[in-house]
N, C-alpha and C. Protein backbone atom coordinates (compact mmCIF):
# COMPACT_ATOMS: atom_id res chain seq x y z
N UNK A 1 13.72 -90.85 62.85
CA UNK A 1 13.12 -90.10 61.77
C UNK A 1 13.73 -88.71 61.67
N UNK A 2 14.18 -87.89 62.72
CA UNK A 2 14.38 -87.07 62.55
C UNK A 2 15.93 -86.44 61.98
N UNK A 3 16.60 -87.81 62.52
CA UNK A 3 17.81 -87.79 61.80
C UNK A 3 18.15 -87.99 60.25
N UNK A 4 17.02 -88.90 60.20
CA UNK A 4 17.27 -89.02 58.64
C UNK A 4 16.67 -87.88 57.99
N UNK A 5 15.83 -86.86 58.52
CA UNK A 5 15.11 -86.25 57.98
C UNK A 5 15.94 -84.42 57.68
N UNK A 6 17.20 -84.68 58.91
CA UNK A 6 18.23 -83.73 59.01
C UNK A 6 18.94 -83.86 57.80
N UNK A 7 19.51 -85.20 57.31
CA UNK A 7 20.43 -85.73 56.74
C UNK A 7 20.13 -85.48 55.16
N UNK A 8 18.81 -86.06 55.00
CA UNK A 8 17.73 -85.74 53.76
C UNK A 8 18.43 -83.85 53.48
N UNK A 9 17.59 -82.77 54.27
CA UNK A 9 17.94 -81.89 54.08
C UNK A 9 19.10 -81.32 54.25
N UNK A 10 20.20 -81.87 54.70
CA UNK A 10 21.68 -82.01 54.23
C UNK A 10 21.73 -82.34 52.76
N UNK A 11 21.28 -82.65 52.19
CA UNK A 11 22.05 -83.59 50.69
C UNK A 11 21.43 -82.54 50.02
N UNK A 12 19.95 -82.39 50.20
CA UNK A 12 19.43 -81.54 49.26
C UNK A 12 19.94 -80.09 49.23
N UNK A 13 20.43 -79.49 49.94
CA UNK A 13 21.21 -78.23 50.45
C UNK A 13 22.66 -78.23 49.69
N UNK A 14 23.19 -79.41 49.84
CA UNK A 14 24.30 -79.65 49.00
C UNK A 14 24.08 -79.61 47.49
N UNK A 15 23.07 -80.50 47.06
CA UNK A 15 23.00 -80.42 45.42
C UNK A 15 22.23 -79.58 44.91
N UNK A 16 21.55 -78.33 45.92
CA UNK A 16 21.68 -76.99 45.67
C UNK A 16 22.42 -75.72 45.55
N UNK A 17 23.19 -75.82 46.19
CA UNK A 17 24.85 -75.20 46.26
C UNK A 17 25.00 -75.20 44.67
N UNK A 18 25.06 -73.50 44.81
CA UNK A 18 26.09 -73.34 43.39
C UNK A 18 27.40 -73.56 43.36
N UNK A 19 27.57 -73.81 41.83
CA UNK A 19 28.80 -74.28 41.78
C UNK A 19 29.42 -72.61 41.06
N UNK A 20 30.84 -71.97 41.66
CA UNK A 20 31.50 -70.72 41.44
C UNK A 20 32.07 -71.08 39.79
N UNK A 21 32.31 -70.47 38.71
CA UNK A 21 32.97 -70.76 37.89
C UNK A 21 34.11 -69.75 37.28
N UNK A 22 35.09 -69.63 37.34
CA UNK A 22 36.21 -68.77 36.07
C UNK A 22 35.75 -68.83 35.34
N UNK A 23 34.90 -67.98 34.55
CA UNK A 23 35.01 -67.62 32.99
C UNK A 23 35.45 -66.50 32.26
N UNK A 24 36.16 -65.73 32.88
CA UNK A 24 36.75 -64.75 32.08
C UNK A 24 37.90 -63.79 32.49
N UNK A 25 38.51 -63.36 32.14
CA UNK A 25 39.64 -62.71 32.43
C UNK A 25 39.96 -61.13 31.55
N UNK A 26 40.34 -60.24 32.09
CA UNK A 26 40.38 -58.71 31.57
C UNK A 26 42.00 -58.71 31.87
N UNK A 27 43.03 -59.27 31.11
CA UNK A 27 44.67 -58.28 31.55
C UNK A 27 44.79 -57.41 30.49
N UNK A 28 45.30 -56.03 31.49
CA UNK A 28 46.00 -55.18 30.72
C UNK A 28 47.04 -54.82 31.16
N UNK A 29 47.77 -53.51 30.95
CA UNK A 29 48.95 -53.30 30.72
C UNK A 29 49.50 -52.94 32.80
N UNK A 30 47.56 -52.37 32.71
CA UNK A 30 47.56 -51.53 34.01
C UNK A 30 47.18 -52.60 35.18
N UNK A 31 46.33 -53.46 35.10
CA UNK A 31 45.44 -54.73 36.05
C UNK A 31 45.31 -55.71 35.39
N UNK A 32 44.62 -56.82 36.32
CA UNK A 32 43.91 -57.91 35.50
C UNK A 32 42.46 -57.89 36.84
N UNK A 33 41.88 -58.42 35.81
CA UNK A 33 40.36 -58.62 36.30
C UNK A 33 40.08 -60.07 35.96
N UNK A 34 38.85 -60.43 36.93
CA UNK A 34 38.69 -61.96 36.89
C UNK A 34 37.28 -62.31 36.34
N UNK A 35 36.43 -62.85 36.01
CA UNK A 35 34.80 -62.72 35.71
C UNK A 35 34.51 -64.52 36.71
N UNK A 36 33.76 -64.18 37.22
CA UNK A 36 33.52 -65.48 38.43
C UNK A 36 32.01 -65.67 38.07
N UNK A 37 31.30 -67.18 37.49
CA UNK A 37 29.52 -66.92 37.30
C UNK A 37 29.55 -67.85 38.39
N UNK A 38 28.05 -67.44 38.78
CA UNK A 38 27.23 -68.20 39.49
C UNK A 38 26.39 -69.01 38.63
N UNK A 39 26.63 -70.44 38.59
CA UNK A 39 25.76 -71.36 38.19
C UNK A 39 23.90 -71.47 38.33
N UNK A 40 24.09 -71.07 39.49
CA UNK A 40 22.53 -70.98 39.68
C UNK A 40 21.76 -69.78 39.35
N UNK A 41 22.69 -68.77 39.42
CA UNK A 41 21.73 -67.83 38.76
C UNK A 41 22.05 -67.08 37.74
N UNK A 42 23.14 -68.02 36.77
CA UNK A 42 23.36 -67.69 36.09
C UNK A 42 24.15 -66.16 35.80
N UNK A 43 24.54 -65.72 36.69
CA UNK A 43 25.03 -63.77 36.63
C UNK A 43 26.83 -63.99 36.90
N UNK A 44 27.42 -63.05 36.72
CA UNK A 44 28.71 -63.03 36.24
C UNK A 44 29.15 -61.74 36.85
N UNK A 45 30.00 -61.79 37.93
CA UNK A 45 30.68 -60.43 38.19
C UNK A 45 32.58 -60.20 37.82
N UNK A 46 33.11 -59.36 37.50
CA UNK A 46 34.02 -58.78 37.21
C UNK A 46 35.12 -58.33 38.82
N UNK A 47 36.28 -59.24 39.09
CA UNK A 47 36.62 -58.90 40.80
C UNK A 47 37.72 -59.25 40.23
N UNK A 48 38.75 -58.19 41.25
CA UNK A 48 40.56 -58.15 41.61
C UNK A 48 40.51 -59.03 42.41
N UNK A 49 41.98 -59.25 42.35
CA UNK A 49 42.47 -59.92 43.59
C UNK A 49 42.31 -59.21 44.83
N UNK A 50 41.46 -59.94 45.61
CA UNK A 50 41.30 -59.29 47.52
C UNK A 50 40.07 -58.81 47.23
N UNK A 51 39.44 -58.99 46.22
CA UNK A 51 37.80 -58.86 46.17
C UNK A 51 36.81 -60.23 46.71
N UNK A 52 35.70 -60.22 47.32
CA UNK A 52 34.86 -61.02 47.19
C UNK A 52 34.00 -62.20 46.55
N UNK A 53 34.05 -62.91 46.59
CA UNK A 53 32.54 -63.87 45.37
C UNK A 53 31.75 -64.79 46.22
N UNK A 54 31.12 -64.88 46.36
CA UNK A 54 30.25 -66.13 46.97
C UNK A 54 30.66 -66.34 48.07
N UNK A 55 30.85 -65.40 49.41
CA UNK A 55 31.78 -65.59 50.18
C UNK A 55 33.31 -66.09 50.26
N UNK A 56 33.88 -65.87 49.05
CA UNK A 56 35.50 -66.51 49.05
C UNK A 56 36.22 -65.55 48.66
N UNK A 57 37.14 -65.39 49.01
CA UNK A 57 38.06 -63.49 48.62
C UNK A 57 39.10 -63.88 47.72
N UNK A 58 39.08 -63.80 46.65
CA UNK A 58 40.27 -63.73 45.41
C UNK A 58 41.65 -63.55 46.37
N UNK A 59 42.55 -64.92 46.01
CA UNK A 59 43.79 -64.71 47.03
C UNK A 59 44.62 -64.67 46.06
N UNK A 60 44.93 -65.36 45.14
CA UNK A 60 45.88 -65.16 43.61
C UNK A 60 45.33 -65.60 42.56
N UNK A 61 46.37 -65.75 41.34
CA UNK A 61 46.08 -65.92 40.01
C UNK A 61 47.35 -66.65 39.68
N UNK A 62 47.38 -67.74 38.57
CA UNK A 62 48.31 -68.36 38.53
C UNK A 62 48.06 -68.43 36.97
N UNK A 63 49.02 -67.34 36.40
CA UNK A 63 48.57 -67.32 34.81
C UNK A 63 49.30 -68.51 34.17
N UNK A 64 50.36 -68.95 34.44
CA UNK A 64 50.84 -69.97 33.49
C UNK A 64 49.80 -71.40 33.81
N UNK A 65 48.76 -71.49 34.73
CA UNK A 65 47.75 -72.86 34.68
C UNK A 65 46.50 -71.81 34.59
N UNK A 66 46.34 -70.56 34.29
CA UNK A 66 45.32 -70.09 34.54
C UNK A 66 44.00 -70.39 35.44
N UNK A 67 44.88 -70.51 36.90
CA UNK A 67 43.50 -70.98 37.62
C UNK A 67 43.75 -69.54 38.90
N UNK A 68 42.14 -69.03 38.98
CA UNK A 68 42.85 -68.55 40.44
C UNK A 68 42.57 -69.42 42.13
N UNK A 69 43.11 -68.88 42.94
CA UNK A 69 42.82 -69.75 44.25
C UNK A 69 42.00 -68.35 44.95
N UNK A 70 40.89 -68.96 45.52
CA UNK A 70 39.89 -68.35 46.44
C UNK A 70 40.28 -68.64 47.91
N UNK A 71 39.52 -67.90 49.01
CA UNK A 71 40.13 -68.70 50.19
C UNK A 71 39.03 -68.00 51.12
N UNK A 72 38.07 -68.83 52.08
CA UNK A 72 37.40 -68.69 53.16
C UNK A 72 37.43 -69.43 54.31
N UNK A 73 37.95 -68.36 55.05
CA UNK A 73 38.43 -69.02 56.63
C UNK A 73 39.33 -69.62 56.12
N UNK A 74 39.24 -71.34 56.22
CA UNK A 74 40.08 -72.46 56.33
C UNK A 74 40.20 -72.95 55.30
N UNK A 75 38.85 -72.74 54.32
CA UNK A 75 39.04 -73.46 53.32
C UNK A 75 39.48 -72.68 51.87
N UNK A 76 40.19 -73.55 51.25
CA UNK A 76 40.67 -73.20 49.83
C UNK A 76 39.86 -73.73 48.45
N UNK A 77 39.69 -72.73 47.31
CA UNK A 77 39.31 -73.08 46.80
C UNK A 77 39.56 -72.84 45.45
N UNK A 78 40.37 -73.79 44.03
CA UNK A 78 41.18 -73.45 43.27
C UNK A 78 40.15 -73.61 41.92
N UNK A 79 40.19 -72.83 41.10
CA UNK A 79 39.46 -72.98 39.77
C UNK A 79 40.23 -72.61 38.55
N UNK A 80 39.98 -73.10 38.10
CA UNK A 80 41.04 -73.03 36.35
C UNK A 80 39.98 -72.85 35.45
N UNK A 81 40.17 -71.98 34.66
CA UNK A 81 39.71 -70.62 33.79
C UNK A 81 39.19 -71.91 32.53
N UNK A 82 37.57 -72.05 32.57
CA UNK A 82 36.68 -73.06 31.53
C UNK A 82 37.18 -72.62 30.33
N UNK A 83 37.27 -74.10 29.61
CA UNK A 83 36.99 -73.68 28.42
C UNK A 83 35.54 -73.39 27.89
N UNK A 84 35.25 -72.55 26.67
CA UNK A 84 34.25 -73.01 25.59
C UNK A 84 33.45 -74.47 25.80
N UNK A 85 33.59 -75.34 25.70
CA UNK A 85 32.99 -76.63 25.74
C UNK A 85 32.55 -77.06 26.92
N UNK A 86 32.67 -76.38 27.89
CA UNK A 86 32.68 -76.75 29.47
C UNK A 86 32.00 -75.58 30.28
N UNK A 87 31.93 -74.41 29.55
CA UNK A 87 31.55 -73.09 30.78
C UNK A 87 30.11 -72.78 30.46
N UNK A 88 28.96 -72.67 31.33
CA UNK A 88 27.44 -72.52 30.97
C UNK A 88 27.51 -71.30 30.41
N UNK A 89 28.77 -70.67 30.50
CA UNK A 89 28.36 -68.77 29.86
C UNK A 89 29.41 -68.71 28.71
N UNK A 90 29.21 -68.69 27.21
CA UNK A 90 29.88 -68.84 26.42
C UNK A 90 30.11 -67.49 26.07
N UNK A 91 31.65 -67.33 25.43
CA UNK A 91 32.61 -66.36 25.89
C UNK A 91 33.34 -65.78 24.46
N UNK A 92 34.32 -65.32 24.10
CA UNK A 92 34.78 -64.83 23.45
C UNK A 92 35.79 -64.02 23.89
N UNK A 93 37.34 -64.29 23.41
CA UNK A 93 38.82 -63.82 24.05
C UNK A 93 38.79 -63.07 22.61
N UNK A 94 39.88 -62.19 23.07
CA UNK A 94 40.01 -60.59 22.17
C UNK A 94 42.12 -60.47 23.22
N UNK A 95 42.56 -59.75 22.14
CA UNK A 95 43.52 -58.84 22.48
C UNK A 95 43.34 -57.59 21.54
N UNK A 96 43.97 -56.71 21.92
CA UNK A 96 43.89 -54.83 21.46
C UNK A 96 44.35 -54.09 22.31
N UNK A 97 43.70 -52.66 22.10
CA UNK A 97 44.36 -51.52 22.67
C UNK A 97 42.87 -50.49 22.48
N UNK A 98 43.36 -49.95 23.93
CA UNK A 98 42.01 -49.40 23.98
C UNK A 98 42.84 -47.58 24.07
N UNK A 99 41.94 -46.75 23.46
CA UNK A 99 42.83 -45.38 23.14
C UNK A 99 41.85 -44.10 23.90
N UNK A 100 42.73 -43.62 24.75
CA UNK A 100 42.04 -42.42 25.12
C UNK A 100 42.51 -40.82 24.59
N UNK A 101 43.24 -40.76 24.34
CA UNK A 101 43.69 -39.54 23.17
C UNK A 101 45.18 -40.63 22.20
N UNK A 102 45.22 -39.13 21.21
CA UNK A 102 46.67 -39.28 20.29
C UNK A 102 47.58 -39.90 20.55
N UNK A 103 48.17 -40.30 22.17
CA UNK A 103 49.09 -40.19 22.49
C UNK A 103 48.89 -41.14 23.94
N UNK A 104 47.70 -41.92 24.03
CA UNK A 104 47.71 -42.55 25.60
C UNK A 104 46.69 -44.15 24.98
N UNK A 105 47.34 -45.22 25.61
CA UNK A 105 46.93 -46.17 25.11
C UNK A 105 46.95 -47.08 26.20
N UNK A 106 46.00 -48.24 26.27
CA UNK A 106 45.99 -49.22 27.10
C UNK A 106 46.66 -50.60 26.31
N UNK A 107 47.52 -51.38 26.64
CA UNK A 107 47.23 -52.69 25.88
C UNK A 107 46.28 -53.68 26.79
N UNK A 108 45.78 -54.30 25.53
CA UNK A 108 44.87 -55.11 26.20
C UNK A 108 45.18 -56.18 25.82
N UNK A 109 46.13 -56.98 26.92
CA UNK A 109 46.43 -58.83 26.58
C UNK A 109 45.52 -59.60 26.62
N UNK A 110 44.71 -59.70 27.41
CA UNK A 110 43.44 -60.83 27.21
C UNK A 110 42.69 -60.14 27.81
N UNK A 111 41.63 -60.02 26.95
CA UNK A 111 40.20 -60.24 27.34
C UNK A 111 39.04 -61.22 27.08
N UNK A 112 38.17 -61.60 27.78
CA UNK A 112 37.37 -62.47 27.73
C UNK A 112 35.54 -61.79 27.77
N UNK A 113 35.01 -61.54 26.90
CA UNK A 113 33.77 -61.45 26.78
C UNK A 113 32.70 -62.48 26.90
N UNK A 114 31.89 -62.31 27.65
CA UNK A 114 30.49 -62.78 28.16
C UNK A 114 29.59 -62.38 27.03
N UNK A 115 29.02 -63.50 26.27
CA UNK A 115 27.93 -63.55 25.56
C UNK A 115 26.63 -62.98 26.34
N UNK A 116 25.87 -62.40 25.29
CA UNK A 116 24.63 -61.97 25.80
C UNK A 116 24.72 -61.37 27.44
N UNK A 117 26.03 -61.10 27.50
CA UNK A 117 25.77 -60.05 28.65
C UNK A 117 26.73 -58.99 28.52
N UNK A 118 26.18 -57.83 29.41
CA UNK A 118 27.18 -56.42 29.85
C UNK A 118 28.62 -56.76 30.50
N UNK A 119 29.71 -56.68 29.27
CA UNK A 119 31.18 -56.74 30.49
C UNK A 119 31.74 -55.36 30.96
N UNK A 120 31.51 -55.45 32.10
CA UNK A 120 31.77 -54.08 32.58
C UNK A 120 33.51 -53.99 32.57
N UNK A 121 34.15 -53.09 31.87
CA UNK A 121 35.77 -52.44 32.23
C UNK A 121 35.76 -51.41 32.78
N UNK A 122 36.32 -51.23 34.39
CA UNK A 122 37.05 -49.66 34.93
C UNK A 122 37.76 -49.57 34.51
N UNK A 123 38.40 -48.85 33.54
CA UNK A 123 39.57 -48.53 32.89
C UNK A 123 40.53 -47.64 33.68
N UNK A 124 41.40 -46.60 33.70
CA UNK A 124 41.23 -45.25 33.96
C UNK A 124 41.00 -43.98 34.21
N UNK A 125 41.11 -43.33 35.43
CA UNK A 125 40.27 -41.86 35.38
C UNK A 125 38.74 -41.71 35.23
N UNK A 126 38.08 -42.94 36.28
CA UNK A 126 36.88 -43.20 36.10
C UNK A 126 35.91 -43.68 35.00
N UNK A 127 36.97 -43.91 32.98
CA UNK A 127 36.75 -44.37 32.27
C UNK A 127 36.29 -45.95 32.40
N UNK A 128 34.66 -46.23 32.07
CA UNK A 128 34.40 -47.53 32.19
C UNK A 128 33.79 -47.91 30.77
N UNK A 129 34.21 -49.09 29.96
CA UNK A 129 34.10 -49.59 28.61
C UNK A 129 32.69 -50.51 29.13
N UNK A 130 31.96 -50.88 28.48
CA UNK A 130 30.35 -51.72 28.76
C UNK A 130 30.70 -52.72 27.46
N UNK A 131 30.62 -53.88 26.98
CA UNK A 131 30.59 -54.42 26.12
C UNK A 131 29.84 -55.20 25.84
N UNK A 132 28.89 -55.60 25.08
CA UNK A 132 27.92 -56.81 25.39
C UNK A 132 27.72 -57.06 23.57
N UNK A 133 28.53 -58.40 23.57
CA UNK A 133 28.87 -58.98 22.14
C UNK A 133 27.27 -59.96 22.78
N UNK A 134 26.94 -60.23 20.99
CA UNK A 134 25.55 -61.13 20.90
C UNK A 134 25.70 -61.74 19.41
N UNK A 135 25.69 -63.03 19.39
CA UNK A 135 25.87 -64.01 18.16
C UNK A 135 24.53 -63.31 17.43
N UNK A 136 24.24 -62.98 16.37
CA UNK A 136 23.13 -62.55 15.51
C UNK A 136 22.85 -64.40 14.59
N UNK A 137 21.54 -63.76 13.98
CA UNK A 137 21.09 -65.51 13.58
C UNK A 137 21.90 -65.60 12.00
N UNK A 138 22.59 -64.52 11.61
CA UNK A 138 23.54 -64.80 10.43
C UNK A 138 25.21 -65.08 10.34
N UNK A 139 25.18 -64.91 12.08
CA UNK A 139 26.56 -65.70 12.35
C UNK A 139 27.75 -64.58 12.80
N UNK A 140 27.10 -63.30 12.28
CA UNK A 140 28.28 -62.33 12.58
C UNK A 140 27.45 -62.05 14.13
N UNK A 141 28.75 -60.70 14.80
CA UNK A 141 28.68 -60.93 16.05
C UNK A 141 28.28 -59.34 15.89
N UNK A 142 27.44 -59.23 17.40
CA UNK A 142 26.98 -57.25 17.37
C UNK A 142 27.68 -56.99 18.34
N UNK A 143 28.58 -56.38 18.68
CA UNK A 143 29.28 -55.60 20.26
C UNK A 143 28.36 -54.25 20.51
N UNK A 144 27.60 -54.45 21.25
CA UNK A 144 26.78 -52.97 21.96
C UNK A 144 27.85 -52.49 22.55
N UNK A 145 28.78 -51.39 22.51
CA UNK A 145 29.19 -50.64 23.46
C UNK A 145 28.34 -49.51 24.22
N UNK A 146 29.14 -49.15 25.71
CA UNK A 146 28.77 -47.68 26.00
C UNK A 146 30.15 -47.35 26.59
N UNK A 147 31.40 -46.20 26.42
CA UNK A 147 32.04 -45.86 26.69
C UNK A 147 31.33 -44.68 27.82
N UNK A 148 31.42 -44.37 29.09
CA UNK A 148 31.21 -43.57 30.25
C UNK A 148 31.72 -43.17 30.87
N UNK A 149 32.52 -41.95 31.90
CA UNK A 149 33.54 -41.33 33.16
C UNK A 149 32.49 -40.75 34.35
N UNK A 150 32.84 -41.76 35.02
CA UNK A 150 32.43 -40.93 36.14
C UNK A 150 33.15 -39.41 36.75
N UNK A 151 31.86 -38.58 37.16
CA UNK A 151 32.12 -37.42 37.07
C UNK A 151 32.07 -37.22 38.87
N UNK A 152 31.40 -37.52 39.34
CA UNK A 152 31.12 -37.60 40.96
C UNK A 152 30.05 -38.66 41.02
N UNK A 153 30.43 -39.14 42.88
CA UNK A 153 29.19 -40.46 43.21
C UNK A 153 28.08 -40.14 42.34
N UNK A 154 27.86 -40.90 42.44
CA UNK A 154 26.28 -41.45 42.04
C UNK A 154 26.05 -40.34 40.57
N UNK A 155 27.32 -39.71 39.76
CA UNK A 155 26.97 -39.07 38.36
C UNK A 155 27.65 -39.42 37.25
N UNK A 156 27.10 -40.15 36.25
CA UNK A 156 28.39 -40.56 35.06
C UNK A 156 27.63 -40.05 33.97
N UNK A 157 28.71 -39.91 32.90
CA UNK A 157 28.60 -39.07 31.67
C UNK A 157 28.63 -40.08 31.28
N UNK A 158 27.94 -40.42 30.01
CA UNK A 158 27.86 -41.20 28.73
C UNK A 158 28.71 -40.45 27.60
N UNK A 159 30.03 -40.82 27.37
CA UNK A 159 31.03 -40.50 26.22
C UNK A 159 30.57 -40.75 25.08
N UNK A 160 29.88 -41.78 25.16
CA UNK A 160 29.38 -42.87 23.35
C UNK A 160 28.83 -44.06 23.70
N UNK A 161 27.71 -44.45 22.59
CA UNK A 161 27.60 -45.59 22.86
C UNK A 161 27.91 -46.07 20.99
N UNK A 162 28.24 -46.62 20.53
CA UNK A 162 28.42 -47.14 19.48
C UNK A 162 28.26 -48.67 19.67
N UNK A 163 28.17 -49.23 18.20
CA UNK A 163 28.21 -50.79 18.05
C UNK A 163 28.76 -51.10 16.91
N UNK A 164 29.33 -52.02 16.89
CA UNK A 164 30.30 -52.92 15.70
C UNK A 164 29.74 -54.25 15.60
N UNK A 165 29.32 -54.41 14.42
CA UNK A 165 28.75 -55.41 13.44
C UNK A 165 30.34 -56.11 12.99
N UNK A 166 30.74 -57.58 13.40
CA UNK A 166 31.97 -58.49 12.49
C UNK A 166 31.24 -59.51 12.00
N UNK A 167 32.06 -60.17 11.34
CA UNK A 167 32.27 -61.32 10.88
C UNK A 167 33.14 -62.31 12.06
N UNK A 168 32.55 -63.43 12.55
CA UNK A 168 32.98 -64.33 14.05
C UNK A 168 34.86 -64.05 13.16
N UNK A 169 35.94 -63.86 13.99
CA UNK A 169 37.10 -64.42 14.20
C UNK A 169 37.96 -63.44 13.44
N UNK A 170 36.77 -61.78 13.38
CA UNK A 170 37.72 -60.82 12.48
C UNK A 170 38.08 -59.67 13.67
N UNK A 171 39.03 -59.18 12.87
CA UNK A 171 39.39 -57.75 13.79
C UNK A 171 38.54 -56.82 13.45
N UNK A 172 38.28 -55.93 14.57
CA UNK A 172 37.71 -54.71 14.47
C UNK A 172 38.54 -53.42 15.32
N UNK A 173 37.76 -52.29 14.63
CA UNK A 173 38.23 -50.84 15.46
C UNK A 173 37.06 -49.72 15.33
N UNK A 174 37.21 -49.05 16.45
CA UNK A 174 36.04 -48.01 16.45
C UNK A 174 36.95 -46.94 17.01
N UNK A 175 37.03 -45.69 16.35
CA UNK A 175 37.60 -44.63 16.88
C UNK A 175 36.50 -43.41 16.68
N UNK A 176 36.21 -42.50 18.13
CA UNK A 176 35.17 -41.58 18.24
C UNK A 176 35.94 -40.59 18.96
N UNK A 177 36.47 -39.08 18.36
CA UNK A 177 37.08 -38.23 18.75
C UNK A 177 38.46 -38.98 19.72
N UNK A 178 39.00 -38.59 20.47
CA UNK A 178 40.03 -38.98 21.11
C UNK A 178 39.93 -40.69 21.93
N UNK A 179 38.61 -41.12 21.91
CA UNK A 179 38.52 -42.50 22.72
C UNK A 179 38.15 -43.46 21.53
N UNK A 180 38.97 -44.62 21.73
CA UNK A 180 38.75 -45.50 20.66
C UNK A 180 39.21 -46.81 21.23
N UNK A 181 38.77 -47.70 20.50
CA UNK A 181 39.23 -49.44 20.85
C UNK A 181 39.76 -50.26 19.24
N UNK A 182 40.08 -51.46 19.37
CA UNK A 182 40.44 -52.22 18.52
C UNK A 182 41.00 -53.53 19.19
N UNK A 183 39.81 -54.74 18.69
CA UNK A 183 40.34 -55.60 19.32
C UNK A 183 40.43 -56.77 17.93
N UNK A 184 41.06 -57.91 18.45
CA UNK A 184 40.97 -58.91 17.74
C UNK A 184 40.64 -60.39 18.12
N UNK A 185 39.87 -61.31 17.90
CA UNK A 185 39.77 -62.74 18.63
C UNK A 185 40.86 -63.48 18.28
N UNK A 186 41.26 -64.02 19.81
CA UNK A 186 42.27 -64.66 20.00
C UNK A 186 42.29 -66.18 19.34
């Protein structure tokens, strides 16, 4: 009895185990960033390579199959970047350029936005972009921004928060004194 009763709570432990997922990706000119959800609880963090997730440390990125490989201890673990039809956290890809004065620009090759949630960007010089796009019930899309710099630990300035109202699959741009964005869906 007691073996089976080990074994029992073996399986159930297993088909509790979240499953890690790729859903999103941040390259720019300067980094790339990865977005990794947790199935079970549904939450989504933003990690480099040689960062953490679920106990597995980002070991590479393999952009021409877009998968990255994870790695703990012994074991390996490879994921290729969901589509739309397949990922529990539905998403939205963008390219642009994100502008911090006249004269200084980021390109932004892919990005991948998280519906109904905050995508956090460290940009530069403690510059962090907040984005949180939300399907509205008339089909166009709302981007909440908050543009912010950290000033010292534990103190950040709020630069702006603005929002952009589209139409799904149009370009947009927001320019506010010297910091500005413009992206487009890919």
């Amino acid at each position: 009895m007691t073996g089976l009763r080990c074994l029992c709570l073996l399986l159930l432990a297993v088909a509790a185990r979240a499953d890690i997922e790729f859903v999103g990706i941040l390259a720019t000119s300067e980094s790339t960033r990865f977005a990794l959800g947790d199935t079970a609880t549904g939450k989504s963090t933003w990690v480099m390579k040689g960062d953490e997730f679920g106990g597995y440390r980002i070991a590479a990125y393999d952009p021409k199959q877009d998968t990255l490989l994870l790695r703990r201890e012994d074991a390996e673990l490879r994921l290729r970047l969901k589509d739309d039809a397949k990922v529990k956290f539905a998403r939205i890809e963008l390219t642009g350029t994100i502008t911090f004065s006249a004269t200084e620009t980021i390109a932004i090759e892919r990005a991948t936005l998280l519906f109904d949630q905050e995508n956090v960007f460290p940009l530069k010089d403690g510059v962090t972009y907040r984005i949180t796009p939300q399907r509205q019930p008339d089909g166009t899309i709302l981007y909440q921004t908050s543009i912010e710099r950290v000033l010292a630990p534990n103190k950040t300035e709020r630069l702006s928060s603005p929002a952009v109202l589209t139409l799904p699959g149009q370009q947009f741009s927001l320019q506010i004194g010297d910091l500005g964005f413009s992206f487009k869906p890919r």
